[in-house]
PDB file of N, CA and C in Angstrom:
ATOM      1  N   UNK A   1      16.344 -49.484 -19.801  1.00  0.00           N
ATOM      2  CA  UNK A   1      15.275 -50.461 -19.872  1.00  0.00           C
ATOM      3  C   UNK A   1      15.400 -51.232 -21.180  1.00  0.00           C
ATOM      4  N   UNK A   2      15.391 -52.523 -20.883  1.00  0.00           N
ATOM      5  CA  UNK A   2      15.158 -53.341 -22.463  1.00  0.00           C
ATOM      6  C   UNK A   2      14.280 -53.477 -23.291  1.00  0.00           C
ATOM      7  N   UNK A   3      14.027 -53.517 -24.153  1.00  0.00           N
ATOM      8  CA  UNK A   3      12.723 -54.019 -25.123  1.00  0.00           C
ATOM      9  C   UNK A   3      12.363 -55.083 -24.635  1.00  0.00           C
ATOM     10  N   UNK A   4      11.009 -55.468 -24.819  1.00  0.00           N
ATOM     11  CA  UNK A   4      10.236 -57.071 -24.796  1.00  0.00           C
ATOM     12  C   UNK A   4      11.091 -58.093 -25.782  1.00  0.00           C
ATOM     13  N   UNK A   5      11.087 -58.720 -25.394  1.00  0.00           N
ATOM     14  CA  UNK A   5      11.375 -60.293 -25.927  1.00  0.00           C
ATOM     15  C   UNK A   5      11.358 -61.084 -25.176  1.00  0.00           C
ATOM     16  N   UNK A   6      11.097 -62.387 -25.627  1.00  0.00           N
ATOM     17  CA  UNK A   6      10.593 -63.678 -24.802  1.00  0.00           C
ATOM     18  C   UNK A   6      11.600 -64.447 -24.529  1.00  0.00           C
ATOM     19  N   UNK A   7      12.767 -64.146 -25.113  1.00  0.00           N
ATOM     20  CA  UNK A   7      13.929 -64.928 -24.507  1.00  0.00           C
ATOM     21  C   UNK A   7      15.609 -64.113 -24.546  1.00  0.00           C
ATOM     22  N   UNK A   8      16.527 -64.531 -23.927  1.00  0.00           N
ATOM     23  CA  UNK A   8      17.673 -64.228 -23.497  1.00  0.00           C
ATOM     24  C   UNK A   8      18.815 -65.158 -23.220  1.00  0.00           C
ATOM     25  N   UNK A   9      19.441 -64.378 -24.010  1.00  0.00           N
ATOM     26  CA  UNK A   9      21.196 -65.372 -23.800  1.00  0.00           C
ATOM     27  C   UNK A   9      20.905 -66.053 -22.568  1.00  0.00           C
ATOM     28  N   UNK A  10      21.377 -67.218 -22.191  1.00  0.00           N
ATOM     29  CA  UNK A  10      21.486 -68.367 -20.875  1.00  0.00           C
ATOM     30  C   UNK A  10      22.725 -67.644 -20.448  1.00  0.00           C
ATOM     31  N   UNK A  11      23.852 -67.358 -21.201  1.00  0.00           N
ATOM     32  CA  UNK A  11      25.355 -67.087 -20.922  1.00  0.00           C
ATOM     33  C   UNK A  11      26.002 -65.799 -21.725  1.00  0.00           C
ATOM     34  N   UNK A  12      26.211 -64.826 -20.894  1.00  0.00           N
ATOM     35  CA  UNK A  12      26.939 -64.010 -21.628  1.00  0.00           C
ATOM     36  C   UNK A  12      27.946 -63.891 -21.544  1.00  0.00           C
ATOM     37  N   UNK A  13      29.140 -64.060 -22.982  1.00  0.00           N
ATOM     38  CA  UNK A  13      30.601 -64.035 -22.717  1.00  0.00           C
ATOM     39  C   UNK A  13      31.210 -62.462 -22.351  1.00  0.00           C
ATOM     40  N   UNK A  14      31.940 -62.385 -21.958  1.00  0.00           N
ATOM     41  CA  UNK A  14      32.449 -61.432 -21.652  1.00  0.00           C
ATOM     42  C   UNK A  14      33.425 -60.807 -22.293  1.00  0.00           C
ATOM     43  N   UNK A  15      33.764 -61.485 -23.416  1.00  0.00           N
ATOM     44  CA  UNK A  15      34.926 -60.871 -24.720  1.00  0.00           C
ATOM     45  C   UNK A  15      34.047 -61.191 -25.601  1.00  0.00           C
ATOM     46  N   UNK A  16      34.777 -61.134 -27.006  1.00  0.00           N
ATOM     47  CA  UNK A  16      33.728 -61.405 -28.082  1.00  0.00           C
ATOM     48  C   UNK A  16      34.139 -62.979 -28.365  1.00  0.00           C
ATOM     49  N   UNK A  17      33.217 -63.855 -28.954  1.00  0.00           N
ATOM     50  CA  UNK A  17      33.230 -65.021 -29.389  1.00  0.00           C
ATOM     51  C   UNK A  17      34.004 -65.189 -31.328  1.00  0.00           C
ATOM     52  N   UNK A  18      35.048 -65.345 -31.149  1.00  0.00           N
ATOM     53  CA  UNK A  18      35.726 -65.568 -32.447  1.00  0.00           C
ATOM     54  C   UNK A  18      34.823 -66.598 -33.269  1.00  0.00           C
ATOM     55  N   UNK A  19      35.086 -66.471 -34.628  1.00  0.00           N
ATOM     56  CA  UNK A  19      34.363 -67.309 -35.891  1.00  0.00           C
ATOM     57  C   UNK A  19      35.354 -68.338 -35.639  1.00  0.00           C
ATOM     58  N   UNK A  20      34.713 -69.410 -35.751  1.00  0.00           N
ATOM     59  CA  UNK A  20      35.622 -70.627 -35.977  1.00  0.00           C
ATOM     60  C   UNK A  20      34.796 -71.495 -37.181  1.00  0.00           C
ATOM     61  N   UNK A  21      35.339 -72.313 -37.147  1.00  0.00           N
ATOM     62  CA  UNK A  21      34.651 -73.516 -38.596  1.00  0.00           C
ATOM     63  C   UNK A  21      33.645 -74.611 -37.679  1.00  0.00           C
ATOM     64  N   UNK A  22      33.893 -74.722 -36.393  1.00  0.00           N
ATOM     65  CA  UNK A  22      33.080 -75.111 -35.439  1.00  0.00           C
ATOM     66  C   UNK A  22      31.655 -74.836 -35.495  1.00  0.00           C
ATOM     67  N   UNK A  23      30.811 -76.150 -35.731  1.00  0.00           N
ATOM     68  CA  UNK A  23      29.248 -75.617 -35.034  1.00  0.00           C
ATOM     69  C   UNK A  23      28.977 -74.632 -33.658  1.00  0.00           C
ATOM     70  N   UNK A  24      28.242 -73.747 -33.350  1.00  0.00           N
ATOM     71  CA  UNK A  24      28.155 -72.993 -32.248  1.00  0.00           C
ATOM     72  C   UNK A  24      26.557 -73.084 -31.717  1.00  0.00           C
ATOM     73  N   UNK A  25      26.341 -73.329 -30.574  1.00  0.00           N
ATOM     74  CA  UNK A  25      24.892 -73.195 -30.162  1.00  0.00           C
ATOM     75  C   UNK A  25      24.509 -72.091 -29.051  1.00  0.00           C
ATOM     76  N   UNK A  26      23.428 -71.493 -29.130  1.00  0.00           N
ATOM     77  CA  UNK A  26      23.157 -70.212 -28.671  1.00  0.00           C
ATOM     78  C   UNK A  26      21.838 -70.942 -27.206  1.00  0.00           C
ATOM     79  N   UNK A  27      22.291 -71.007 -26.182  1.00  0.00           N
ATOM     80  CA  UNK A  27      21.581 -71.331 -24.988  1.00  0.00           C
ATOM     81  C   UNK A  27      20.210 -69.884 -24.782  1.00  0.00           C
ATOM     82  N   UNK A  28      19.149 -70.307 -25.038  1.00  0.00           N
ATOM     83  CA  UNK A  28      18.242 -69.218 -24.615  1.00  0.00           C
ATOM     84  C   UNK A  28      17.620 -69.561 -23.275  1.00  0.00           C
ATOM     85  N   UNK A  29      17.222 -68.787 -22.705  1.00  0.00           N
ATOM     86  CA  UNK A  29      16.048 -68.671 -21.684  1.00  0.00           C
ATOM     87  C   UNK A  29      15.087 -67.892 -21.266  1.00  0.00           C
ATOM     88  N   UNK A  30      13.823 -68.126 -21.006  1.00  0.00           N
ATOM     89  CA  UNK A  30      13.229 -67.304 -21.249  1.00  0.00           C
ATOM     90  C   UNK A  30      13.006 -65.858 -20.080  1.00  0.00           C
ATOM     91  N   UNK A  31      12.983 -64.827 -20.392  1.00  0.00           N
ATOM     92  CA  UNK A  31      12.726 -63.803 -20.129  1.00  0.00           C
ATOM     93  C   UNK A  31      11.657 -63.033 -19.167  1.00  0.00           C
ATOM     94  N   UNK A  32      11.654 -62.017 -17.869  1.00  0.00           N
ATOM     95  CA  UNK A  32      10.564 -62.296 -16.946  1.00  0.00           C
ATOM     96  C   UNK A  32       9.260 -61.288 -17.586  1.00  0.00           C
ATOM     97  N   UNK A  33       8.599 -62.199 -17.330  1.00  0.00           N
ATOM     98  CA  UNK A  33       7.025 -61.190 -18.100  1.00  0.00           C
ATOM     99  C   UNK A  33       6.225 -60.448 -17.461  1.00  0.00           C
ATOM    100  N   UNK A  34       6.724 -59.277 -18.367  1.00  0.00           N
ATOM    101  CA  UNK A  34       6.234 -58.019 -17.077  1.00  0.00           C
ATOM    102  C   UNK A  34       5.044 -57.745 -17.436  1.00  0.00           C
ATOM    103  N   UNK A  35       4.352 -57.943 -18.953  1.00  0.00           N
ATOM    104  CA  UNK A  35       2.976 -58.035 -19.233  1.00  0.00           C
ATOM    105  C   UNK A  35       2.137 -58.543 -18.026  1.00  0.00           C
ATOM    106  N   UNK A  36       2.445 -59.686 -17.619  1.00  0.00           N
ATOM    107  CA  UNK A  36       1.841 -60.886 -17.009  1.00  0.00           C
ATOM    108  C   UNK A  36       1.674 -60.247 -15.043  1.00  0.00           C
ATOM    109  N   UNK A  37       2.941 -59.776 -14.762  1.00  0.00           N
ATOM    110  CA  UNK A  37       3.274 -59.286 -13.833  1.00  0.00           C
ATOM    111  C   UNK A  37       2.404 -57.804 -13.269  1.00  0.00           C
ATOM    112  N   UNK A  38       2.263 -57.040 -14.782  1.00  0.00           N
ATOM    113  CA  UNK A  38       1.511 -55.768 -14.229  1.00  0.00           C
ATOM    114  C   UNK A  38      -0.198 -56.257 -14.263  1.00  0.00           C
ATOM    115  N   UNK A  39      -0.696 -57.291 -15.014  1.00  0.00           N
ATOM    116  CA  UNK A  39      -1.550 -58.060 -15.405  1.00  0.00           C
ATOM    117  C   UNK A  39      -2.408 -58.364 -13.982  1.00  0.00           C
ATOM    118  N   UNK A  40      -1.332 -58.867 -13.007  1.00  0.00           N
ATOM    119  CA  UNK A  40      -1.781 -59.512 -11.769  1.00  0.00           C
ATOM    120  C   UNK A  40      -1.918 -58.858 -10.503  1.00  0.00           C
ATOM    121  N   UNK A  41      -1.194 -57.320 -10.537  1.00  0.00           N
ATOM    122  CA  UNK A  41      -1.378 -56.247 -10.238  1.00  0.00           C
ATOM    123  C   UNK A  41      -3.203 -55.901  -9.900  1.00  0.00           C
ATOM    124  N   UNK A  42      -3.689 -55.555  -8.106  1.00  0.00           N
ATOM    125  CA  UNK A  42      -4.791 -55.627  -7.633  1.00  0.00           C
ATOM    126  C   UNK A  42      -5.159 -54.235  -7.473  1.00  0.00           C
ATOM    127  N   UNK A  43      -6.463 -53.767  -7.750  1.00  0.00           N
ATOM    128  CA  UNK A  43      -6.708 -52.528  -7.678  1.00  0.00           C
ATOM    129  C   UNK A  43      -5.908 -51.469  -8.245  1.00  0.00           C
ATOM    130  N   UNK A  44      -5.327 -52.079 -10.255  1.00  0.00           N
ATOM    131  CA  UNK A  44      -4.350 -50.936 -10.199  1.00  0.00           C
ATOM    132  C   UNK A  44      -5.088 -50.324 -10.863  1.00  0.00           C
ATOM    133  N   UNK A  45      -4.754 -48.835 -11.041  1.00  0.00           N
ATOM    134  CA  UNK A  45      -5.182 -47.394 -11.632  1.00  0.00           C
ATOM    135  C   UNK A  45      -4.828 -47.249 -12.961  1.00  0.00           C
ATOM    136  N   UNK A  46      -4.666 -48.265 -13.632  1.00  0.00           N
ATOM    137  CA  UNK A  46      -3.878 -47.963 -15.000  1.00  0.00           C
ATOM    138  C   UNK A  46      -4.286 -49.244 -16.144  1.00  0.00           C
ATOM    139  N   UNK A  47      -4.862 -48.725 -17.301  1.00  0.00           N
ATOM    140  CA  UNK A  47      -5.087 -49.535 -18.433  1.00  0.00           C
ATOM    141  C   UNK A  47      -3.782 -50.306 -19.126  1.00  0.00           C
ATOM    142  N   UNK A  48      -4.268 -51.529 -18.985  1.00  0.00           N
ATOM    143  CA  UNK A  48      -2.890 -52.034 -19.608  1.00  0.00           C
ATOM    144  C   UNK A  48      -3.284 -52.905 -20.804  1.00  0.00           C
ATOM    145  N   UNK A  49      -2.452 -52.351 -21.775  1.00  0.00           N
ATOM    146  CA  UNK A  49      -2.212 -53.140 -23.041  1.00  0.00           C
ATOM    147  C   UNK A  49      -1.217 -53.417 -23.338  1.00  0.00           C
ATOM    148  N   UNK A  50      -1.301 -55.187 -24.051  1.00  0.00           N
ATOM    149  CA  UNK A  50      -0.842 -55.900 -24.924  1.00  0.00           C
ATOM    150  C   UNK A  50      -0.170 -55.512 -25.888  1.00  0.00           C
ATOM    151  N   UNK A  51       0.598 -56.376 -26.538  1.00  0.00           N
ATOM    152  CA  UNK A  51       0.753 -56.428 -27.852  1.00  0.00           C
ATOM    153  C   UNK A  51       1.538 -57.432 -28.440  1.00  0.00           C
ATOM    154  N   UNK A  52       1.023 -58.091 -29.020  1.00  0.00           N
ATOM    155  CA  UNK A  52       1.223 -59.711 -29.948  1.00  0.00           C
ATOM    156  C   UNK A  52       1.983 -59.620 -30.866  1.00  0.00           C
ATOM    157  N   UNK A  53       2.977 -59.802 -31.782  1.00  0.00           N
ATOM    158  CA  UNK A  53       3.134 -60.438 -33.113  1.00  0.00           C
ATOM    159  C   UNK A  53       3.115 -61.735 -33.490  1.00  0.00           C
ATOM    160  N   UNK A  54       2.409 -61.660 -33.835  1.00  0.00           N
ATOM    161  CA  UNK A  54       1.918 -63.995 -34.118  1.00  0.00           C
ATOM    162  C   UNK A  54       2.191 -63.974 -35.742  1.00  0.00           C
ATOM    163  N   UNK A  55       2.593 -65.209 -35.778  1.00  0.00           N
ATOM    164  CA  UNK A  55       2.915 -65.883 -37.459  1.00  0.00           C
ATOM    165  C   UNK A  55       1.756 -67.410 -37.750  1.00  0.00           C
ATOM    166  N   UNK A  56       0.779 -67.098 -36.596  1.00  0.00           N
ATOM    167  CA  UNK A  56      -0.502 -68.022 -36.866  1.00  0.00           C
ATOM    168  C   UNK A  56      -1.393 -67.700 -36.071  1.00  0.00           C
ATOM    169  N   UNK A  57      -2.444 -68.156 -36.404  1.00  0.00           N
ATOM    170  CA  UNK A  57      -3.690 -68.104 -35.299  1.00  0.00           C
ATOM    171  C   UNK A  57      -3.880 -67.156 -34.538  1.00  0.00           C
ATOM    172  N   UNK A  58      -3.742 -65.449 -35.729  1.00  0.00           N
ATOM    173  CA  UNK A  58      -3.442 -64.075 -35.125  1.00  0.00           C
ATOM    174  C   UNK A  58      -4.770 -64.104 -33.822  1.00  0.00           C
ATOM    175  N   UNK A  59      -6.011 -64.139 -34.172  1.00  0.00           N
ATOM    176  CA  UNK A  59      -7.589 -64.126 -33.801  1.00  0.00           C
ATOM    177  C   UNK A  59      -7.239 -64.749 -32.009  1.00  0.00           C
ATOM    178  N   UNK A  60      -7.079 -66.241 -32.334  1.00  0.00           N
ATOM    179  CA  UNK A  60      -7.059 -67.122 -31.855  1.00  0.00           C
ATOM    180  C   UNK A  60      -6.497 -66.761 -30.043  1.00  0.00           C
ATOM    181  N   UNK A  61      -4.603 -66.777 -30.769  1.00  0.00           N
ATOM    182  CA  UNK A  61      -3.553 -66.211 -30.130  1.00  0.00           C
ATOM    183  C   UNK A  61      -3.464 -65.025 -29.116  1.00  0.00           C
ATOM    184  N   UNK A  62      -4.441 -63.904 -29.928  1.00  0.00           N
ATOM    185  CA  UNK A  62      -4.431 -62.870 -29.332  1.00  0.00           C
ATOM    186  C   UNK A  62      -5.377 -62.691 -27.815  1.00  0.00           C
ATOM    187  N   UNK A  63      -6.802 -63.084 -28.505  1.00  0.00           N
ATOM    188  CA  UNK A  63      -7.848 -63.604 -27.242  1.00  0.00           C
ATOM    189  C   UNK A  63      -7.164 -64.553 -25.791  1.00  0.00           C
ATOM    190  N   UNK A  64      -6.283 -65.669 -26.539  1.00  0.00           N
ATOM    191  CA  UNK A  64      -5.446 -65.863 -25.330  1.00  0.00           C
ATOM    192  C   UNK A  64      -4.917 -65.293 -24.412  1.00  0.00           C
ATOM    193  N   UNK A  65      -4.242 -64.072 -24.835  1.00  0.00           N
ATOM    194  CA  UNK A  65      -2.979 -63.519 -24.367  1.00  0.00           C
ATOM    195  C   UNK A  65      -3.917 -62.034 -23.679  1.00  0.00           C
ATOM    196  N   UNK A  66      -4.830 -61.924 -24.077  1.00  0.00           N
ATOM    197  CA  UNK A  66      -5.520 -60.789 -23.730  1.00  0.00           C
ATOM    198  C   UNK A  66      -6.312 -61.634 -21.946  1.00  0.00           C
ATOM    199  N   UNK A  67      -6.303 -62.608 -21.869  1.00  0.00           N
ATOM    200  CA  UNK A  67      -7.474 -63.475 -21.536  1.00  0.00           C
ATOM    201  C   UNK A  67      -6.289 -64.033 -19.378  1.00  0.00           C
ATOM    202  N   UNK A  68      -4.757 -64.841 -20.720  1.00  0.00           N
ATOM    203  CA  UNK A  68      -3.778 -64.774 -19.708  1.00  0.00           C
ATOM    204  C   UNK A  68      -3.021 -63.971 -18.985  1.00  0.00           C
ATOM    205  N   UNK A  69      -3.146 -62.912 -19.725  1.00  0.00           N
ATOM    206  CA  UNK A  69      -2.352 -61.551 -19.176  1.00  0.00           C
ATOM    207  C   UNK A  69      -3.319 -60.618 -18.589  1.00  0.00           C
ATOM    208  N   UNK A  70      -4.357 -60.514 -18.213  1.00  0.00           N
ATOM    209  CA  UNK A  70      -5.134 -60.109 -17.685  1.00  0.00           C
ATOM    210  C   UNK A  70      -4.591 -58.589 -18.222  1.00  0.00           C
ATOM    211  N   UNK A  71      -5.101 -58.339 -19.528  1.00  0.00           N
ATOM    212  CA  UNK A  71      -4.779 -57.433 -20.311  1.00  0.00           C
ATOM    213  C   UNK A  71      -6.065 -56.189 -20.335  1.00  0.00           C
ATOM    214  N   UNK A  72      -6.801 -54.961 -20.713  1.00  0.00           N
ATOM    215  CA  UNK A  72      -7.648 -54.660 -20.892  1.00  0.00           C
ATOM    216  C   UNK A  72      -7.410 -54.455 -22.449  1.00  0.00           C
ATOM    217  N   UNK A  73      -6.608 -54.305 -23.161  1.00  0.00           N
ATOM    218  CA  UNK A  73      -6.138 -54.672 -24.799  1.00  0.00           C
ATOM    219  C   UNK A  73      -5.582 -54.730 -25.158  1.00  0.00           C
ATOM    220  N   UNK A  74      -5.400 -55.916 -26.439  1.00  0.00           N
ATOM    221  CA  UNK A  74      -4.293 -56.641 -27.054  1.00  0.00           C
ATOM    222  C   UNK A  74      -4.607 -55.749 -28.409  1.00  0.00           C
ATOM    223  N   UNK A  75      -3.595 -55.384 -28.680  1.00  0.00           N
ATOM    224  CA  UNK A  75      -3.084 -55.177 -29.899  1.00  0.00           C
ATOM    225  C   UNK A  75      -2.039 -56.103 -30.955  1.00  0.00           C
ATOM    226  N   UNK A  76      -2.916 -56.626 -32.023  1.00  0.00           N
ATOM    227  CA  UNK A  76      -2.250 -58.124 -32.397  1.00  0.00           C
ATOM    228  C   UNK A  76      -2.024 -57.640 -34.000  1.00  0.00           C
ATOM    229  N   UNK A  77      -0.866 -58.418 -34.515  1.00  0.00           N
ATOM    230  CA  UNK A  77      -0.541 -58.180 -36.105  1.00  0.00           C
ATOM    231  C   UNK A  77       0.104 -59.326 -36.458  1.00  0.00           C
ATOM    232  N   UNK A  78      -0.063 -59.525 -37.678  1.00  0.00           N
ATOM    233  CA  UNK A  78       0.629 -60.915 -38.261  1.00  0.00           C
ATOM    234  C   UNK A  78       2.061 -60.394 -38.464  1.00  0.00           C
ATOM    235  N   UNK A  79       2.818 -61.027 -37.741  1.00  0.00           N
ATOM    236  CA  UNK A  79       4.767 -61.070 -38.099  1.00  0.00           C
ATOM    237  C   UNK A  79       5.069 -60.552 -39.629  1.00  0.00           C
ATOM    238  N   UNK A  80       4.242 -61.995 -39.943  1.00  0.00           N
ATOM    239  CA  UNK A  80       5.106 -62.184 -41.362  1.00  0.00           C
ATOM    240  C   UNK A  80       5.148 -61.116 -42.583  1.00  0.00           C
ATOM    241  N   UNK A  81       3.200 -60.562 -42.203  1.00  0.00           N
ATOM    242  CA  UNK A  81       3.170 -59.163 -43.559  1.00  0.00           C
ATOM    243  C   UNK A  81       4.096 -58.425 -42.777  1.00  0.00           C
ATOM    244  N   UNK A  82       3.755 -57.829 -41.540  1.00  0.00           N
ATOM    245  CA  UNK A  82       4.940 -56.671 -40.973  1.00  0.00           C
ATOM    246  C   UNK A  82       5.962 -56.886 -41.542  1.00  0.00           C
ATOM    247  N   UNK A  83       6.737 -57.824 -42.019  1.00  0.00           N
ATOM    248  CA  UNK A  83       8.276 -57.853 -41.669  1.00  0.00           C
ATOM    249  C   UNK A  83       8.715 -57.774 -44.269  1.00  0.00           C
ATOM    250  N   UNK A  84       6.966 -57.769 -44.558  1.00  0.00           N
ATOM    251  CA  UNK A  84       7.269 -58.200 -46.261  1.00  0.00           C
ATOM    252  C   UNK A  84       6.784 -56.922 -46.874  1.00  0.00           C
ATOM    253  N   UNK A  85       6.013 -55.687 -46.225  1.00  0.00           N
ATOM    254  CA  UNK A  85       5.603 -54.453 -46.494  1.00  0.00           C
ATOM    255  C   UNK A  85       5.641 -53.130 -45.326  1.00  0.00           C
ATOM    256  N   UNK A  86       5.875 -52.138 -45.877  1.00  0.00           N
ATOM    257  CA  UNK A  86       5.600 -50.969 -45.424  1.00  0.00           C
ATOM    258  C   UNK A  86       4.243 -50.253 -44.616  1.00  0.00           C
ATOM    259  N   UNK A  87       3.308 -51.587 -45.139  1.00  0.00           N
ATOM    260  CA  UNK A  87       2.195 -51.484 -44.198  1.00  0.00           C
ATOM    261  C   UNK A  87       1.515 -52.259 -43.174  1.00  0.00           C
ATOM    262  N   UNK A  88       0.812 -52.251 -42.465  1.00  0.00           N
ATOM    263  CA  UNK A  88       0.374 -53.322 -41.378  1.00  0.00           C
ATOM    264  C   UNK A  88      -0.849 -53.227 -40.819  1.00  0.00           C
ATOM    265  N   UNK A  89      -1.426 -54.335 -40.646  1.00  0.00           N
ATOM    266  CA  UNK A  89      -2.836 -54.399 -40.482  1.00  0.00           C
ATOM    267  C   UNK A  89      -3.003 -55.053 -38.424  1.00  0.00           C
ATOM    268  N   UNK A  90      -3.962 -54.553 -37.905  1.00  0.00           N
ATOM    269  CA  UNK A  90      -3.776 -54.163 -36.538  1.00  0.00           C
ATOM    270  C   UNK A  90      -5.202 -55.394 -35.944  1.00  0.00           C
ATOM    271  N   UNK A  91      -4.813 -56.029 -35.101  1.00  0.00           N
ATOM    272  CA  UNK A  91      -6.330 -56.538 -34.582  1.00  0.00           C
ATOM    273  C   UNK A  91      -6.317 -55.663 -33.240  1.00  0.00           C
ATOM    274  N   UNK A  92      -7.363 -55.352 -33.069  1.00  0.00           N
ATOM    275  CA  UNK A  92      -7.600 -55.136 -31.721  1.00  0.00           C
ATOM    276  C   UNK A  92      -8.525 -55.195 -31.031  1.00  0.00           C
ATOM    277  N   UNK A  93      -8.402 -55.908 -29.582  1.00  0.00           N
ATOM    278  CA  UNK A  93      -9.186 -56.819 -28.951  1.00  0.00           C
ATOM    279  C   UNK A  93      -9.641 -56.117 -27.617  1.00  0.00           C
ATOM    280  N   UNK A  94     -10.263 -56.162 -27.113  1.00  0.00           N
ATOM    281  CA  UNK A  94     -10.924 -55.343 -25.662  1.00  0.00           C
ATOM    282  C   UNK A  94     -11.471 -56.123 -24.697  1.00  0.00           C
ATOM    283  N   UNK A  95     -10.917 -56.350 -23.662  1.00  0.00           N
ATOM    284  CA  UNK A  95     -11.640 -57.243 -22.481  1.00  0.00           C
ATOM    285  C   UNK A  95     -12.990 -56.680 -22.133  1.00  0.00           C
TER     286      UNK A  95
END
């Protein structure tokens, strides 16, 4: 099983891609959302939560995503401290 992420190689080579002195561009696309998918899920038996990392409008962002994903809770954190300390501060939101 893969981790979450919102996007994915367009093309995967099948050897490795040599360094050249050449500009190179990386084709993404986005990824199927299984948040969204278990979200829409009728009469299911199971609490489902979220979870955000936003680099703005943590508050904002999160209520969205709790709101579109037909989430029962988002668990939201700002990117940017996560990624500058050892510690991390948590929103958490409840339909």
């Amino acid at each position: 099983m893969r981790c979450g992420a919102d996007y994915k190689p367009a093309h995967v080579s099948p050897v490795k891609i040599k360094k050249c002195n050449a500009e190179f561009s990386l084709g993404l696309i986005p990824t199927h959302d299984i948040l969204h998918s278990l979200g829409q899920r009728q009469n299911r038996k199971f609490l489902l939560v979220g979870f955000a990392a936003e680099t703005d409008h943590l508050e904002a962002n999160a209520a969205k995503k709790l709101r579109e994903k037909n989430c029962d809770i988002i668990v939201a954190n700002d990117a940017r401290i996560a990624m500058e300390t050892d510690e991390n501060e948590l929103l958490i939101s409840v339909s």
